[in-house]
C-alpha atoms as a PDB file:
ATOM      1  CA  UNK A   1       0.000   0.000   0.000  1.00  0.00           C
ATOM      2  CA  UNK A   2       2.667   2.433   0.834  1.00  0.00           C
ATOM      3  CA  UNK A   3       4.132   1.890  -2.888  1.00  0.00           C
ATOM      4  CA  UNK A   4       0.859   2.860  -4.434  1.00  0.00           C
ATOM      5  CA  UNK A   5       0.272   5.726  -2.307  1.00  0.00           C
ATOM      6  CA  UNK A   6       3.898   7.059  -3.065  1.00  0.00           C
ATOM      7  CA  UNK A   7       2.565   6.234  -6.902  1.00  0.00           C
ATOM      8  CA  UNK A   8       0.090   8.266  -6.436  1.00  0.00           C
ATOM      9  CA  UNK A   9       1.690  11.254  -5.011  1.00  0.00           C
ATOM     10  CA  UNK A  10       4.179  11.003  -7.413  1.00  0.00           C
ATOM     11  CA  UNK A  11       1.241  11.197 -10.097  1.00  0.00           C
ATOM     12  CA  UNK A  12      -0.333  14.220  -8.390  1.00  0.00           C
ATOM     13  CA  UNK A  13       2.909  15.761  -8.512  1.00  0.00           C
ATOM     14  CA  UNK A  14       3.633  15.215 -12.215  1.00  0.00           C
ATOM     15  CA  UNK A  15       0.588  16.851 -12.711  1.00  0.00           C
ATOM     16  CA  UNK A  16      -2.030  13.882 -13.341  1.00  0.00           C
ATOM     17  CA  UNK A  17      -4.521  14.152 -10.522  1.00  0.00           C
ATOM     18  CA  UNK A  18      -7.332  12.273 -12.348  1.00  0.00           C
ATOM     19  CA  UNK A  19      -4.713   9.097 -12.150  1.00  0.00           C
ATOM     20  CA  UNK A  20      -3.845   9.587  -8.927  1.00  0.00           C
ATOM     21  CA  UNK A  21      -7.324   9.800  -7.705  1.00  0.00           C
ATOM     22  CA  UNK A  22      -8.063   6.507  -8.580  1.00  0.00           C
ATOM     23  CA  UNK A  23      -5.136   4.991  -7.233  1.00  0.00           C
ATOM     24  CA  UNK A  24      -6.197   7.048  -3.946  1.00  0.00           C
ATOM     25  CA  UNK A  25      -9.734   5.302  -4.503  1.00  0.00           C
ATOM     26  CA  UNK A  26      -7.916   1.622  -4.907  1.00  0.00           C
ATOM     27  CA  UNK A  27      -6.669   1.921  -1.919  1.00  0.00           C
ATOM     28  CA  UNK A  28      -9.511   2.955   0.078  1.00  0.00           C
ATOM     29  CA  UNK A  29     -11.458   0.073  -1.725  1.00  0.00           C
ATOM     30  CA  UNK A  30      -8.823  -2.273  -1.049  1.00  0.00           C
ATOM     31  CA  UNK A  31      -8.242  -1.329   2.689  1.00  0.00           C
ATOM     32  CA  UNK A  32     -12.533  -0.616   3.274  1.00  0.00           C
ATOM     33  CA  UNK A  33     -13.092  -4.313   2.003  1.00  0.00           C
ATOM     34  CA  UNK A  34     -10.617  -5.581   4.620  1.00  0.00           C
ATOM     35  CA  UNK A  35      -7.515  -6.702   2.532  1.00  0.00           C
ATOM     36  CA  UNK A  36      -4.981  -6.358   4.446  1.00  0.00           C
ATOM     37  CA  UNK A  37      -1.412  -7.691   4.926  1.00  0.00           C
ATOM     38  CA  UNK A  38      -0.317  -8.873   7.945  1.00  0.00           C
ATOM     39  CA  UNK A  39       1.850  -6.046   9.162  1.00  0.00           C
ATOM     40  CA  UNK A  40      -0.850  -4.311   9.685  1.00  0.00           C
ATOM     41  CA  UNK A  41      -3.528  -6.125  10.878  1.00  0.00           C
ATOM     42  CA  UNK A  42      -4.867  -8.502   7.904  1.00  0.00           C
ATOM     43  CA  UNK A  43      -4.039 -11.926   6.771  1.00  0.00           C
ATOM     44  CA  UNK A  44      -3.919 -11.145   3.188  1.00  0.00           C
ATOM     45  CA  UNK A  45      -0.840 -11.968   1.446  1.00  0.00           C
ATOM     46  CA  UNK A  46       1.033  -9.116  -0.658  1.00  0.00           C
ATOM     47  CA  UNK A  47      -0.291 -10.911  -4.207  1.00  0.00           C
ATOM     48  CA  UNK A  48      -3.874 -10.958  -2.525  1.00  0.00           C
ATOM     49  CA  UNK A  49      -3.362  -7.244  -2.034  1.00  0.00           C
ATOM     50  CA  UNK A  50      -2.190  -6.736  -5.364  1.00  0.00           C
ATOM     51  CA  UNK A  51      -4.613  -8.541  -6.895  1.00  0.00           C
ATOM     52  CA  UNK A  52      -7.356  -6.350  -5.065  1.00  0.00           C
ATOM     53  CA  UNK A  53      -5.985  -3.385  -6.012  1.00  0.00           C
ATOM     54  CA  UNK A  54      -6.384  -4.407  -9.823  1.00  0.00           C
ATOM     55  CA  UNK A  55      -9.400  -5.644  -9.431  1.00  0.00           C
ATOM     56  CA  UNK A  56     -10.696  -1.957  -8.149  1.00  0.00           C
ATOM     57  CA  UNK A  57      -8.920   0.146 -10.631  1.00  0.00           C
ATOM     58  CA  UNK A  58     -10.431  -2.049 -13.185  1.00  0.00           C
END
Protein backbone atom coordinates (compact mmCIF):
# COMPACT_ATOMS: atom_id res chain seq x y z
CA UNK A 1 0.00 0.00 0.00
CA UNK A 2 2.67 2.43 0.83
CA UNK A 3 4.13 1.89 -2.89
CA UNK A 4 0.86 2.86 -4.43
CA UNK A 5 0.27 5.73 -2.31
CA UNK A 6 3.90 7.06 -3.06
CA UNK A 7 2.57 6.23 -6.90
CA UNK A 8 0.09 8.27 -6.44
CA UNK A 9 1.69 11.25 -5.01
CA UNK A 10 4.18 11.00 -7.41
CA UNK A 11 1.24 11.20 -10.10
CA UNK A 12 -0.33 14.22 -8.39
CA UNK A 13 2.91 15.76 -8.51
CA UNK A 14 3.63 15.22 -12.21
CA UNK A 15 0.59 16.85 -12.71
CA UNK A 16 -2.03 13.88 -13.34
CA UNK A 17 -4.52 14.15 -10.52
CA UNK A 18 -7.33 12.27 -12.35
CA UNK A 19 -4.71 9.10 -12.15
CA UNK A 20 -3.84 9.59 -8.93
CA UNK A 21 -7.32 9.80 -7.70
CA UNK A 22 -8.06 6.51 -8.58
CA UNK A 23 -5.14 4.99 -7.23
CA UNK A 24 -6.20 7.05 -3.95
CA UNK A 25 -9.73 5.30 -4.50
CA UNK A 26 -7.92 1.62 -4.91
CA UNK A 27 -6.67 1.92 -1.92
CA UNK A 28 -9.51 2.95 0.08
CA UNK A 29 -11.46 0.07 -1.72
CA UNK A 30 -8.82 -2.27 -1.05
CA UNK A 31 -8.24 -1.33 2.69
CA UNK A 32 -12.53 -0.62 3.27
CA UNK A 33 -13.09 -4.31 2.00
CA UNK A 34 -10.62 -5.58 4.62
CA UNK A 35 -7.51 -6.70 2.53
CA UNK A 36 -4.98 -6.36 4.45
CA UNK A 37 -1.41 -7.69 4.93
CA UNK A 38 -0.32 -8.87 7.95
CA UNK A 39 1.85 -6.05 9.16
CA UNK A 40 -0.85 -4.31 9.69
CA UNK A 41 -3.53 -6.13 10.88
CA UNK A 42 -4.87 -8.50 7.90
CA UNK A 43 -4.04 -11.93 6.77
CA UNK A 44 -3.92 -11.15 3.19
CA UNK A 45 -0.84 -11.97 1.45
CA UNK A 46 1.03 -9.12 -0.66
CA UNK A 47 -0.29 -10.91 -4.21
CA UNK A 48 -3.87 -10.96 -2.52
CA UNK A 49 -3.36 -7.24 -2.03
CA UNK A 50 -2.19 -6.74 -5.36
CA UNK A 51 -4.61 -8.54 -6.90
CA UNK A 52 -7.36 -6.35 -5.06
CA UNK A 53 -5.98 -3.39 -6.01
CA UNK A 54 -6.38 -4.41 -9.82
CA UNK A 55 -9.40 -5.64 -9.43
CA UNK A 56 -10.70 -1.96 -8.15
CA UNK A 57 -8.92 0.15 -10.63
CA UNK A 58 -10.43 -2.05 -13.19
Amino acid sequence: MGAVGSAALILEHLGLPDQAARLHKAIQATTAAGVLTRDVGGTATTEDVTKALVDALN
